[in-house]
C-alpha atoms as a PDB file:
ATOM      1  CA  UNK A   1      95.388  94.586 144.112  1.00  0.00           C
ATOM      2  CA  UNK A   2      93.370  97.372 144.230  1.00  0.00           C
ATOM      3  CA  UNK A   3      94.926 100.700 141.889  1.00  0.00           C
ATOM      4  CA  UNK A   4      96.907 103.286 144.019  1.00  0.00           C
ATOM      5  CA  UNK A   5      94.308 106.685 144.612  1.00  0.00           C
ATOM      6  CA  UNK A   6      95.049 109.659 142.785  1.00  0.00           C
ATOM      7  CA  UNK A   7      95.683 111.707 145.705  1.00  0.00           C
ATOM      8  CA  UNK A   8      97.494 109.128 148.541  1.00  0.00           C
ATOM      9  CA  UNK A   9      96.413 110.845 151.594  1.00  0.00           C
ATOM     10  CA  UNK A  10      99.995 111.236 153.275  1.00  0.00           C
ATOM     11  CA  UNK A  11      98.533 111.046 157.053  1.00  0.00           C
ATOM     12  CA  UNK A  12      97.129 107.539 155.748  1.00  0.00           C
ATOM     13  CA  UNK A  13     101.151 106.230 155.030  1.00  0.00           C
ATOM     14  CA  UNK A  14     102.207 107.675 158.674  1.00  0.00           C
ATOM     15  CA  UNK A  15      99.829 105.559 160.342  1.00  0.00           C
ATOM     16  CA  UNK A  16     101.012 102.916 157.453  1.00  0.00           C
ATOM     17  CA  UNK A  17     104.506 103.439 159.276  1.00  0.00           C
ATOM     18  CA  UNK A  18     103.625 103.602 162.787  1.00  0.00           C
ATOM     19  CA  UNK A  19     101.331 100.315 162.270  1.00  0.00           C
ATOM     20  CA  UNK A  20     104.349  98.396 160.739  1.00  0.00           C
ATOM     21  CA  UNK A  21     106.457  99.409 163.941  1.00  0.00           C
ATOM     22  CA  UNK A  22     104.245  99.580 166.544  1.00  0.00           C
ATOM     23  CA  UNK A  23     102.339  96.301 165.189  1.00  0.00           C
ATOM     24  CA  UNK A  24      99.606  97.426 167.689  1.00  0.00           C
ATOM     25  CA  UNK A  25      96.378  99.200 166.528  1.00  0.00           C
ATOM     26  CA  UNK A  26      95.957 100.844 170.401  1.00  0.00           C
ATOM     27  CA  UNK A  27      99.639 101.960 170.388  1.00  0.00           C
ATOM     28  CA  UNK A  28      99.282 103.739 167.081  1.00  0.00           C
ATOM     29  CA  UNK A  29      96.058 105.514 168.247  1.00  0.00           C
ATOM     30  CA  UNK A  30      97.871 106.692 171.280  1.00  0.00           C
ATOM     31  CA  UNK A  31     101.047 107.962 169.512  1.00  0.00           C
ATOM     32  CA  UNK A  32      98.750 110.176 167.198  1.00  0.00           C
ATOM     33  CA  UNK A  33      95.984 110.582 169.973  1.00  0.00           C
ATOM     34  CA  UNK A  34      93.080 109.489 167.432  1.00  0.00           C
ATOM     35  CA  UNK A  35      90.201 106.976 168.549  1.00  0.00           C
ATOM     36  CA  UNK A  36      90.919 103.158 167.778  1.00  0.00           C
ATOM     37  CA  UNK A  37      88.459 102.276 165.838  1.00  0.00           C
ATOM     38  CA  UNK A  38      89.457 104.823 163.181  1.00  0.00           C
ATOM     39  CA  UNK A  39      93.038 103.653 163.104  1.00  0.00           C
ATOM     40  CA  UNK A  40      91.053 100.054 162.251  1.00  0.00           C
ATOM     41  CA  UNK A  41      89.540 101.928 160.189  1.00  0.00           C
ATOM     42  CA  UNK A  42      92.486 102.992 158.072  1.00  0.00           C
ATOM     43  CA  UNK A  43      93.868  99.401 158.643  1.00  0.00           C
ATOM     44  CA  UNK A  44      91.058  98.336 156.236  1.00  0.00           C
ATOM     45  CA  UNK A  45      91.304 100.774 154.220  1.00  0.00           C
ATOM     46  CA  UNK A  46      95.462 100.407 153.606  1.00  0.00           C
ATOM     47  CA  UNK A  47      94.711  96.548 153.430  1.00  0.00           C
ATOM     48  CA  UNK A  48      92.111  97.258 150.327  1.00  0.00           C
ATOM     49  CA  UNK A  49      94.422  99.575 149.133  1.00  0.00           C
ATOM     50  CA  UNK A  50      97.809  96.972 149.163  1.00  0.00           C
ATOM     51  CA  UNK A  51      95.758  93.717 148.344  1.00  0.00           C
ATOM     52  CA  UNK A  52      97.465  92.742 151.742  1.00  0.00           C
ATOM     53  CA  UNK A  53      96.597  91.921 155.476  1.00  0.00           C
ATOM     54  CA  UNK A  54      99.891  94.001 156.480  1.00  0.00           C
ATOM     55  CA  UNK A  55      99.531  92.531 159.687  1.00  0.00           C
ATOM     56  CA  UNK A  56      98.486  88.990 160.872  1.00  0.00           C
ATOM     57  CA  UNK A  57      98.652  87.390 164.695  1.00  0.00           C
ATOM     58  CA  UNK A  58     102.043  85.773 165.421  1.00  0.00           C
ATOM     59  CA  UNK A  59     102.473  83.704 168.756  1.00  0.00           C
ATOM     60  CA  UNK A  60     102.763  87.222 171.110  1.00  0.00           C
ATOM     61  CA  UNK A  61     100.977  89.362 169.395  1.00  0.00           C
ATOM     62  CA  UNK A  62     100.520  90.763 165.850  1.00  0.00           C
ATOM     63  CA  UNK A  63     103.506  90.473 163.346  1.00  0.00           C
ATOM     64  CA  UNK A  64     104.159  91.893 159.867  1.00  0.00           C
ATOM     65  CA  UNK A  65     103.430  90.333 156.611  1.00  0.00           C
ATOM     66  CA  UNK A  66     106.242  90.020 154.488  1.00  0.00           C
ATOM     67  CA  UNK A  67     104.621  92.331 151.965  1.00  0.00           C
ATOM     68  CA  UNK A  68     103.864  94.497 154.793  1.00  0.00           C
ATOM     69  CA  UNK A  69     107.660  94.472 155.760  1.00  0.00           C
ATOM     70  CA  UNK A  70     108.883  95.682 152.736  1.00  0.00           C
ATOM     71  CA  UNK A  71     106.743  98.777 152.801  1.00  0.00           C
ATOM     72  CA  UNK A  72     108.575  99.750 155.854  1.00  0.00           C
ATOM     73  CA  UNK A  73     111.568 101.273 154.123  1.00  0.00           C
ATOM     74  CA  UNK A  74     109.616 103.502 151.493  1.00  0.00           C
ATOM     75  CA  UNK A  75     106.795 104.379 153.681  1.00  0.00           C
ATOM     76  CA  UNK A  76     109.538 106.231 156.016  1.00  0.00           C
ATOM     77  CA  UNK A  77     111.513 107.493 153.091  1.00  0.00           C
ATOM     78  CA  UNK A  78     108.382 109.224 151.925  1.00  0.00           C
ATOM     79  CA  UNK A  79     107.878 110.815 155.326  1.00  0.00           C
ATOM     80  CA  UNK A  80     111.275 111.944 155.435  1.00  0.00           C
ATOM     81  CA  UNK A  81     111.558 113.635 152.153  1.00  0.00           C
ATOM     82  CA  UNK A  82     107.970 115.643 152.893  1.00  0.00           C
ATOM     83  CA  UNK A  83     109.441 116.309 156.119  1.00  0.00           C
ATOM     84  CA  UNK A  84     112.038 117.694 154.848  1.00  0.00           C
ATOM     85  CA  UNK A  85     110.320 119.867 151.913  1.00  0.00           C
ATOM     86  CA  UNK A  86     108.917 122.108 154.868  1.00  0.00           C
ATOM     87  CA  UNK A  87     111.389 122.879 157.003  1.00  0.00           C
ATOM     88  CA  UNK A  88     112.203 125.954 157.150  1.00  0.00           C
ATOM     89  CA  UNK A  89     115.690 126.852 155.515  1.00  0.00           C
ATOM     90  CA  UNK A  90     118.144 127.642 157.943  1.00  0.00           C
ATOM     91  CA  UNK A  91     120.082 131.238 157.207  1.00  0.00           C
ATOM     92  CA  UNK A  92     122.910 131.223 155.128  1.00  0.00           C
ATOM     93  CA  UNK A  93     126.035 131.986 156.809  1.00  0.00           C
ATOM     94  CA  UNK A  94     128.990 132.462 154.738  1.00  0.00           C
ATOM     95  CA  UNK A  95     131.789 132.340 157.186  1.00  0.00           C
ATOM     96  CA  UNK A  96     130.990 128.580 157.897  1.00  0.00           C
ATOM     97  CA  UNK A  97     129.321 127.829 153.939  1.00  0.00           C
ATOM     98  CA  UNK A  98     131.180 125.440 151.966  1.00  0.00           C
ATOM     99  CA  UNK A  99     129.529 125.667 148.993  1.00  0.00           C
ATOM    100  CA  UNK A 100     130.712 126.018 145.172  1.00  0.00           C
ATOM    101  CA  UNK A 101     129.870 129.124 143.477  1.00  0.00           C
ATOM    102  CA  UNK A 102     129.755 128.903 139.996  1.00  0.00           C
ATOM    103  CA  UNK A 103     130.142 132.048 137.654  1.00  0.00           C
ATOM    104  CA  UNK A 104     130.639 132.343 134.042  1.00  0.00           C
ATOM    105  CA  UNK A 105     132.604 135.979 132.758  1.00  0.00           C
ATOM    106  CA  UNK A 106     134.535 136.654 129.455  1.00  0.00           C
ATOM    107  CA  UNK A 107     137.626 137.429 129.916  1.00  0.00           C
ATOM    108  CA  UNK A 108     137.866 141.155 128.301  1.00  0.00           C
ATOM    109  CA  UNK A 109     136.941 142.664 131.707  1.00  0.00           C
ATOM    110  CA  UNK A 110     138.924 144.967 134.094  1.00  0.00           C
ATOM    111  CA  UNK A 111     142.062 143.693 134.995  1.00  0.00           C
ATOM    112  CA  UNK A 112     141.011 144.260 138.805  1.00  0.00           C
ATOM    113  CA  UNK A 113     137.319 143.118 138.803  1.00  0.00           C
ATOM    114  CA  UNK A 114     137.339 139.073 139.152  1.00  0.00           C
ATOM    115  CA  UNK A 115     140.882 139.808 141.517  1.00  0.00           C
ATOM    116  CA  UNK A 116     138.287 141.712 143.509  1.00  0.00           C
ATOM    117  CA  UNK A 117     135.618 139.243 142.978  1.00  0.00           C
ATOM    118  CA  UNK A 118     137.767 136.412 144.577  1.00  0.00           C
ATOM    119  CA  UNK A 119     138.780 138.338 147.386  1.00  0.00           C
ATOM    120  CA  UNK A 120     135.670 139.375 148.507  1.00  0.00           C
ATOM    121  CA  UNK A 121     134.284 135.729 148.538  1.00  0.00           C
ATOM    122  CA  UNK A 122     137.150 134.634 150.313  1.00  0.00           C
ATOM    123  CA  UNK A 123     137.236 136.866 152.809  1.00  0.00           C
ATOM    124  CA  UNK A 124     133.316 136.369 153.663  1.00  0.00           C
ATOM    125  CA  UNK A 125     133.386 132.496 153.225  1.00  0.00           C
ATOM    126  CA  UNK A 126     136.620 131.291 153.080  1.00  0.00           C
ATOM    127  CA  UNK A 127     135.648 127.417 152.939  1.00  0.00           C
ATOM    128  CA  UNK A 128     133.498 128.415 149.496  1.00  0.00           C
ATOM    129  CA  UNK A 129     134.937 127.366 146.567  1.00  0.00           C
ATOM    130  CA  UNK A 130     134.657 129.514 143.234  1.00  0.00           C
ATOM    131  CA  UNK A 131     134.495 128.230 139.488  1.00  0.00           C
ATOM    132  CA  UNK A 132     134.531 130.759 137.035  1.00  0.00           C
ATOM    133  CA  UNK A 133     133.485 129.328 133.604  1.00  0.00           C
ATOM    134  CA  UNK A 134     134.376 130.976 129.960  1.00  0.00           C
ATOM    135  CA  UNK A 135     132.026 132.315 127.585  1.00  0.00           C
ATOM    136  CA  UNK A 136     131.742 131.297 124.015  1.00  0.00           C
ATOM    137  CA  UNK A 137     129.830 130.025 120.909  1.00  0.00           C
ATOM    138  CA  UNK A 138     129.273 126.404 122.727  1.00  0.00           C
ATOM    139  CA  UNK A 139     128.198 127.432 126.589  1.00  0.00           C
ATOM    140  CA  UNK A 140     124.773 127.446 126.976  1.00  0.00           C
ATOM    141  CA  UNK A 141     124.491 129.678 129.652  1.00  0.00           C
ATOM    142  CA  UNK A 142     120.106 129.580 129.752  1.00  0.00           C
ATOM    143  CA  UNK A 143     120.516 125.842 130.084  1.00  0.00           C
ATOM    144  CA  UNK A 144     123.242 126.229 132.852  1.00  0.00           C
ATOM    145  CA  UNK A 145     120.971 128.851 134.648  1.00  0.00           C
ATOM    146  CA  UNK A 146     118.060 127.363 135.152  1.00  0.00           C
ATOM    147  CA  UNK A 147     119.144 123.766 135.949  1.00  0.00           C
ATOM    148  CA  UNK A 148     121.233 125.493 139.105  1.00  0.00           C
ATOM    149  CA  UNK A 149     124.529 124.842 137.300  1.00  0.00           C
ATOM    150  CA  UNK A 150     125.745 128.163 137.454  1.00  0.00           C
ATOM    151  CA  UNK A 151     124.697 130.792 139.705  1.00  0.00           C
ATOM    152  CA  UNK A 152     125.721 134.205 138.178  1.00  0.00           C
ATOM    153  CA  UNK A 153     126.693 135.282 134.251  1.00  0.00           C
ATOM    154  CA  UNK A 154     128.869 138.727 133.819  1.00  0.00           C
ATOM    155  CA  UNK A 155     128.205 140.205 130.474  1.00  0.00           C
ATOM    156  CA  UNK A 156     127.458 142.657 128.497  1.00  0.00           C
ATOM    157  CA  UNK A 157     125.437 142.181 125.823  1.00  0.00           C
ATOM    158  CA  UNK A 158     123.265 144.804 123.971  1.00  0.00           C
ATOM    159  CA  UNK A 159     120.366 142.691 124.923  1.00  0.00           C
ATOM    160  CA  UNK A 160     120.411 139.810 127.513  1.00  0.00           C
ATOM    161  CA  UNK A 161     117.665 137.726 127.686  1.00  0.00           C
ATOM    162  CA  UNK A 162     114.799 139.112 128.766  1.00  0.00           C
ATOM    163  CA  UNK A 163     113.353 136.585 131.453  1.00  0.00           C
ATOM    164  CA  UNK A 164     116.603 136.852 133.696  1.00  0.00           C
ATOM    165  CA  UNK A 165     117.296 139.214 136.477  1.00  0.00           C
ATOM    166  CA  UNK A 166     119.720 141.844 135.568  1.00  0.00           C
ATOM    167  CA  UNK A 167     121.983 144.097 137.875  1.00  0.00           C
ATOM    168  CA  UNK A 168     124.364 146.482 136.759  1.00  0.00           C
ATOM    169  CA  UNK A 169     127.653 146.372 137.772  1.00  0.00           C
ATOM    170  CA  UNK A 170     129.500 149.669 136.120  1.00  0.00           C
ATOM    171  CA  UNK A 171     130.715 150.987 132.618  1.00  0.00           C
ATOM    172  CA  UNK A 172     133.952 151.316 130.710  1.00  0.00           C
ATOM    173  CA  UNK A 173     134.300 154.080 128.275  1.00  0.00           C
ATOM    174  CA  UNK A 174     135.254 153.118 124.714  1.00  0.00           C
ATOM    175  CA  UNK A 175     138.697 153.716 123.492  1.00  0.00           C
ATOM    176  CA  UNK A 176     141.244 152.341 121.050  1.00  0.00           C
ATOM    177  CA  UNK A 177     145.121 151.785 121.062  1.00  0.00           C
ATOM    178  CA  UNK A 178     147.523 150.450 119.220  1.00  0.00           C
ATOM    179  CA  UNK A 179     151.353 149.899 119.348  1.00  0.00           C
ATOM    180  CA  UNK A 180     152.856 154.061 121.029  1.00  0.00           C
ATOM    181  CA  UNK A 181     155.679 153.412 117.953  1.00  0.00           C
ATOM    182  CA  UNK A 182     154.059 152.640 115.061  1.00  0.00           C
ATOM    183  CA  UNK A 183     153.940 155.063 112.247  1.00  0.00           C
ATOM    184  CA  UNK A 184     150.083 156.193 112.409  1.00  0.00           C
ATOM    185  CA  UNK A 185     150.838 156.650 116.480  1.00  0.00           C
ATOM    186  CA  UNK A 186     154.345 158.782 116.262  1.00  0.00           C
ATOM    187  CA  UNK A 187     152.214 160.845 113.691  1.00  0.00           C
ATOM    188  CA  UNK A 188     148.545 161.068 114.996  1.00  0.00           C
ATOM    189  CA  UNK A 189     147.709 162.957 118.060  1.00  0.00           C
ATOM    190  CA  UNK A 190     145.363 161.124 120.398  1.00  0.00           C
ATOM    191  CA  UNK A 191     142.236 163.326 119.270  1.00  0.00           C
ATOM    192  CA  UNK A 192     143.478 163.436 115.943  1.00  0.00           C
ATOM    193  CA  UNK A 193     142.093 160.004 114.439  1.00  0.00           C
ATOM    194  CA  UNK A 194     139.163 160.419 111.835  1.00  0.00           C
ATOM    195  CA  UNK A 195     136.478 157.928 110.968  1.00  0.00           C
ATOM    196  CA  UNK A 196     138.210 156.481 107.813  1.00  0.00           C
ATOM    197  CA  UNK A 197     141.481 156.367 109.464  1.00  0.00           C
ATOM    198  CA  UNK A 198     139.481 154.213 112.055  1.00  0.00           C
ATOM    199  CA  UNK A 199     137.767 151.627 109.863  1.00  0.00           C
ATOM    200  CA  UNK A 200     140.394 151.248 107.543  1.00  0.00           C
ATOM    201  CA  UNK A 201     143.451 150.896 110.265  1.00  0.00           C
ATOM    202  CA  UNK A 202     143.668 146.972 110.520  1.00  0.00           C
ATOM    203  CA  UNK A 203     141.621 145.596 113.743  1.00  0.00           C
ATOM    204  CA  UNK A 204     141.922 142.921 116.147  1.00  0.00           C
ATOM    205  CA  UNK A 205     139.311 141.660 117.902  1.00  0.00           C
ATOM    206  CA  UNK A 206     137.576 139.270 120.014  1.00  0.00           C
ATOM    207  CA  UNK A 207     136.266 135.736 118.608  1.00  0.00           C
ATOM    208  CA  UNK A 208     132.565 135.422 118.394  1.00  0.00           C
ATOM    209  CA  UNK A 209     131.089 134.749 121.771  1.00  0.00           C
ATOM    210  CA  UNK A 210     127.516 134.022 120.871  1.00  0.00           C
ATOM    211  CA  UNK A 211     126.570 132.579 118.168  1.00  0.00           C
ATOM    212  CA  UNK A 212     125.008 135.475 115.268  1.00  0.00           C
ATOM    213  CA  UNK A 213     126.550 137.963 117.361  1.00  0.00           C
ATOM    214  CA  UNK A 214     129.961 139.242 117.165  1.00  0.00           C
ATOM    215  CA  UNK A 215     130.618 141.922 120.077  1.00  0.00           C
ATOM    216  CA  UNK A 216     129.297 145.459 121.149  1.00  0.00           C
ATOM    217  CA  UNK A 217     131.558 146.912 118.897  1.00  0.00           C
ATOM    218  CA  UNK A 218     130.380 145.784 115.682  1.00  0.00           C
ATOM    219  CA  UNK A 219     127.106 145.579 116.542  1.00  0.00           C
ATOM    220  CA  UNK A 220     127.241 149.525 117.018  1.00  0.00           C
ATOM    221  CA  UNK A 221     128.697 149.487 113.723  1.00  0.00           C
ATOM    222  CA  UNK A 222     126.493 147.755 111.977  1.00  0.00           C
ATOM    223  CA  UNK A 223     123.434 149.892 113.317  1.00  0.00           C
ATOM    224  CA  UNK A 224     125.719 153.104 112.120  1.00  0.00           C
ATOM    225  CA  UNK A 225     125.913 151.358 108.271  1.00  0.00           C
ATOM    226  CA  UNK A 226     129.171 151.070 109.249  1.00  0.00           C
ATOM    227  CA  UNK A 227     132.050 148.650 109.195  1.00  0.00           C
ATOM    228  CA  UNK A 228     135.760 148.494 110.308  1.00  0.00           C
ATOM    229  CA  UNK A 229     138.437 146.110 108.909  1.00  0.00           C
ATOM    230  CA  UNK A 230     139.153 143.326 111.559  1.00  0.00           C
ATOM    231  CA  UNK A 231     142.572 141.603 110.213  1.00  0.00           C
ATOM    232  CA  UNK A 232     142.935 139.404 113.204  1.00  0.00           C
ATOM    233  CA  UNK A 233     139.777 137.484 115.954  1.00  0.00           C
ATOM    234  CA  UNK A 234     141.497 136.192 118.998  1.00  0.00           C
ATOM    235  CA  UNK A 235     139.550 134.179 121.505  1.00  0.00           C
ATOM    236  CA  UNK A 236     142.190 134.910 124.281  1.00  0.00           C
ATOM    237  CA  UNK A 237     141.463 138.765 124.598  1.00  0.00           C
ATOM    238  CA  UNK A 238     143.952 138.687 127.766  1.00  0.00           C
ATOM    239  CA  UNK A 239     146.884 137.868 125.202  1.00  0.00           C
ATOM    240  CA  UNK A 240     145.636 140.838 122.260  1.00  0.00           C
ATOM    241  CA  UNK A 241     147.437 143.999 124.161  1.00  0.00           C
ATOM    242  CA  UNK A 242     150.530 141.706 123.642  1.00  0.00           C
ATOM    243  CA  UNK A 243     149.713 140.962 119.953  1.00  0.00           C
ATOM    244  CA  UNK A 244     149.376 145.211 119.341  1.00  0.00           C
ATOM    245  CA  UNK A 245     153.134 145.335 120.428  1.00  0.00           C
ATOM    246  CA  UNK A 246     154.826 142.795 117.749  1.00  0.00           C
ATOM    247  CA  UNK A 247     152.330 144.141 114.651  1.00  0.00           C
ATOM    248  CA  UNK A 248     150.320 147.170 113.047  1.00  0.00           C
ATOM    249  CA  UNK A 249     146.649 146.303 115.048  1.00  0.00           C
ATOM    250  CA  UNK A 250     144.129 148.880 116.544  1.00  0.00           C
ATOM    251  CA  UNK A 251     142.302 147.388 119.652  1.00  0.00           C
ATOM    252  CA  UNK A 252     138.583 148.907 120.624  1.00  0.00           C
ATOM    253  CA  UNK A 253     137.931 148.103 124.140  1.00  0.00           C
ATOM    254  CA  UNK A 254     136.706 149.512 127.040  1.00  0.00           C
ATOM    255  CA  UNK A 255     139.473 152.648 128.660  1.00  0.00           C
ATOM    256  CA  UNK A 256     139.091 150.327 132.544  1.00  0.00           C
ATOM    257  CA  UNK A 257     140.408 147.015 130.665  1.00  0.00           C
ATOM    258  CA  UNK A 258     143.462 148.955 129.016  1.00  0.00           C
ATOM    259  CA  UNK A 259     144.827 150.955 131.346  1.00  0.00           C
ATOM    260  CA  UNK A 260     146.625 147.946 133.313  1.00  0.00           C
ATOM    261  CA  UNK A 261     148.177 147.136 130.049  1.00  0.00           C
ATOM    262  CA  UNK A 262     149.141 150.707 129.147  1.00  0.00           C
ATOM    263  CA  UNK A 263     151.308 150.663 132.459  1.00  0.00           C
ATOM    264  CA  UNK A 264     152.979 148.044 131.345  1.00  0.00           C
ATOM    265  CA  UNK A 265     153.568 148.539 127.484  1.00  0.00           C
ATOM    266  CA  UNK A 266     154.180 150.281 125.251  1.00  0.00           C
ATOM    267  CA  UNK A 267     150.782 151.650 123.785  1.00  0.00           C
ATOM    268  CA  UNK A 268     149.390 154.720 122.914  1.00  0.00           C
ATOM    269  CA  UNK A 269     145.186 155.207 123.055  1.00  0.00           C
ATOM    270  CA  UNK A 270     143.257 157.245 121.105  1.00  0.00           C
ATOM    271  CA  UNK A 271     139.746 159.240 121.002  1.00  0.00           C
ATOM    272  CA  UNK A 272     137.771 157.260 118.505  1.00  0.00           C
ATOM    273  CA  UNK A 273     136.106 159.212 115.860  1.00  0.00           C
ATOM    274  CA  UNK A 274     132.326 157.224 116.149  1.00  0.00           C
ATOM    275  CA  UNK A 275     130.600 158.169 119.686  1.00  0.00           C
ATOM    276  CA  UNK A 276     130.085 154.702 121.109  1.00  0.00           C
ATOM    277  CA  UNK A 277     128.028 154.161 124.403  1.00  0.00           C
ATOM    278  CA  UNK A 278     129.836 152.949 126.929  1.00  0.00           C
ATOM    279  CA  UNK A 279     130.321 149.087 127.615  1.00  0.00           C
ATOM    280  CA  UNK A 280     127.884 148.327 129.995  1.00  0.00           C
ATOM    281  CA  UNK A 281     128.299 145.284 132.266  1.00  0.00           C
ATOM    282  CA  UNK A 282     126.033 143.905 134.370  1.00  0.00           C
ATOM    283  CA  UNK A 283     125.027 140.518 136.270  1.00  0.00           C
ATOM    284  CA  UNK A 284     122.464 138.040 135.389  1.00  0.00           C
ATOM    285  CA  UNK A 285     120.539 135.200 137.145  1.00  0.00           C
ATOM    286  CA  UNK A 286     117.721 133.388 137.231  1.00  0.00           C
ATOM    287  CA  UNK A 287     114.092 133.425 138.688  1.00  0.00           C
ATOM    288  CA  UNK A 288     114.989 130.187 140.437  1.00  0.00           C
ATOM    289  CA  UNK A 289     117.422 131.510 143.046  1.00  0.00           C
ATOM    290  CA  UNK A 290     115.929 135.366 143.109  1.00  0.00           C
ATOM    291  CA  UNK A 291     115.623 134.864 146.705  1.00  0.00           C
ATOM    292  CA  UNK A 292     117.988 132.521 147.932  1.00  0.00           C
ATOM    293  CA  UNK A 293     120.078 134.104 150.631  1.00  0.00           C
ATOM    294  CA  UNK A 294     123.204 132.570 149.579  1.00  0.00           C
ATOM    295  CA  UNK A 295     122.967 134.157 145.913  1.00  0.00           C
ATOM    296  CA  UNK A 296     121.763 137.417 147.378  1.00  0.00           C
ATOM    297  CA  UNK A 297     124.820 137.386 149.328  1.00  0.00           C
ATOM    298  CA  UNK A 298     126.673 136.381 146.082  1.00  0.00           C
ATOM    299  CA  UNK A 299     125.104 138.724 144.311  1.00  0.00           C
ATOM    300  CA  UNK A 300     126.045 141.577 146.193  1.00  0.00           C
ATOM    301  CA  UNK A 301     129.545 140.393 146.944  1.00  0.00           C
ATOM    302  CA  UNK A 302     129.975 141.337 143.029  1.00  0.00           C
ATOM    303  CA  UNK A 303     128.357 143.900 143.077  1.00  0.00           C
ATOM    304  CA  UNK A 304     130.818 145.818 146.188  1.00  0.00           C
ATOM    305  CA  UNK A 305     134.047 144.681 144.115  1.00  0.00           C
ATOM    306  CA  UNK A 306     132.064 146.610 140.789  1.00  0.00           C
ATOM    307  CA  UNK A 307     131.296 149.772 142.852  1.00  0.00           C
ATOM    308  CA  UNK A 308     135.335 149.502 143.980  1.00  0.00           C
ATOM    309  CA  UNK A 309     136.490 149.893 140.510  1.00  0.00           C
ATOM    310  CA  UNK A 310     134.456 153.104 140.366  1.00  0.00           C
ATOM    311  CA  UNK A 311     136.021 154.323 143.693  1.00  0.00           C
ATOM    312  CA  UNK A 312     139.642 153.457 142.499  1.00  0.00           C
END
């Protein structure tokens, strides 16, 4: 058998196809409206190429070999997969999508922002189905990106990768709070608190998310020379407003994420002594679906419940 050509001319397999149905050389040249003798000619030239006559004379006429029969099946496999690499995408529409969105968020955000997030993608395509995913020391959110396993990462990170798209969704003012009855709250007014009341008050805070890096907060620190005394890490930052009721912990987080909780218990927030920049959150996704419609429509599904926070 003669070895396959480094570039298989694709028209070559469709008359391959058509010859194996049609088992007639004039019927082929009429389907593709070429001259006979060059759809012999191919015949020849897919015969050298298979080691195989492909098609012999039966009693009424000619009749496949059985090599010739079991190229059937792939030969029209391989012109329905190119087929199908060019047609053009149809539009997405979300109100009949049912897709899976898949987005990965830590969990320190507003209280209202995923809420709003989920009811914006239900609303426009209500047979979607989301999956949010957690963020942590063993989610390897590049990976998940660019293999199409997740669509969207919320973060805020000083600084996110540099080959993904970025889009910024809003900021949150820093603040701290701790416990409205303790002693250093009854006695400290909420501009009062100085720099070494703030690092040496004990801290809670959130569990390393990435690995080397260890938040916002003490990465602004850290560039300052400076360092505050973290007593407790807690990987389940939804639960740590309850944990500054039942002890003597100061919480720095953004003034959006706390003022649910400050409605609801009994905490005081302060001014903190260091000038942090606010936390800056923003969306991220990859090259690969930059301009699908279905993640621009994603995209800026998030980005309408972000600017609603603002507006609140």
């Amino acid at each position: 058998m003669s070895s396959l050509p480094q570039h298989l001319d694709l028209h070559l397999i469709r008359i391959l196809y058509l010859l194996l149905v049609e088992k007639n050389v004039s019927r082929v040249a009429l389907k593709l409206n070429q001259p006979q003798p060059s759809i012999s000619a191919s015949l020849r030239k897919l015969r050298e190429l298979t080691g195989d006559p492909l098609l012999v004379r039966g009693a009424r006429g000619m009749v496949p070999t059985q090599h010739g029969e079991s190229l059937l099946k792939p030969a029209k496999r391989i012109l329905d997969e190119t087929e199908s690499l060019f047609v053009r995408k149809s539009p997405f529409v979300p109100e009949e999508a049912t897709r899976t969105f898949h987005i990965a968020a830590p969990d320190y955000l507003d209280t209202q922002f995923l809420p709003n997030v989920v009811a914006a993608l239900r609303r426009g395509s209500p047979n979607s189905k989301v999956v949010f995913h957690s963020l942590g020391p063993g989610v390897d959110y590049l990976r998940m990106l660019s293999d199409g396993d997740m669509d969207l990462v919320i973060a805020n990170w000083d600084e996110p990768p540099a080959h993904l798209h970025i889009s910024k969704l809003f900021e949150d003012p820093i603040i701290c709070t701790m416990r409205a009855d303790s002693p250093y709250a009854r006695r400290t007014a909420v501009d009062a608190m100085t720099v070494e009341d703030y690092l040496s008050l004990p801290h809670v805070a959130p569990s390393q998310m990435l690995p080397g890096y260890h938040g916002v907060i003490d990465a602004h620190l850290d560039r300052l020379g400076l360092q505050r005394a973290v007593a407790v890490e807690s990987p389940y930052f939804g639960v740590i407003p309850y944990m500054l009721t039942q002890s003597d912990l100061v919480l720095t987080t953004g003034r959006q994420f706390i003022r649910f909780y400050e409605r609801i218990l009994p905490l005081k927030s302060f001014t903190v002594p260091i000038k942090f920049p606010p936390m800056r959150f923003y969306q991220l996704w990859h090259q690969r679906v930059h301009q699908s419609t279905e993640h621009k429509w994603l995209r800026d599904q998030v980005s309408a419940a972000a600017r609603a926070l603002v507006t609140k």
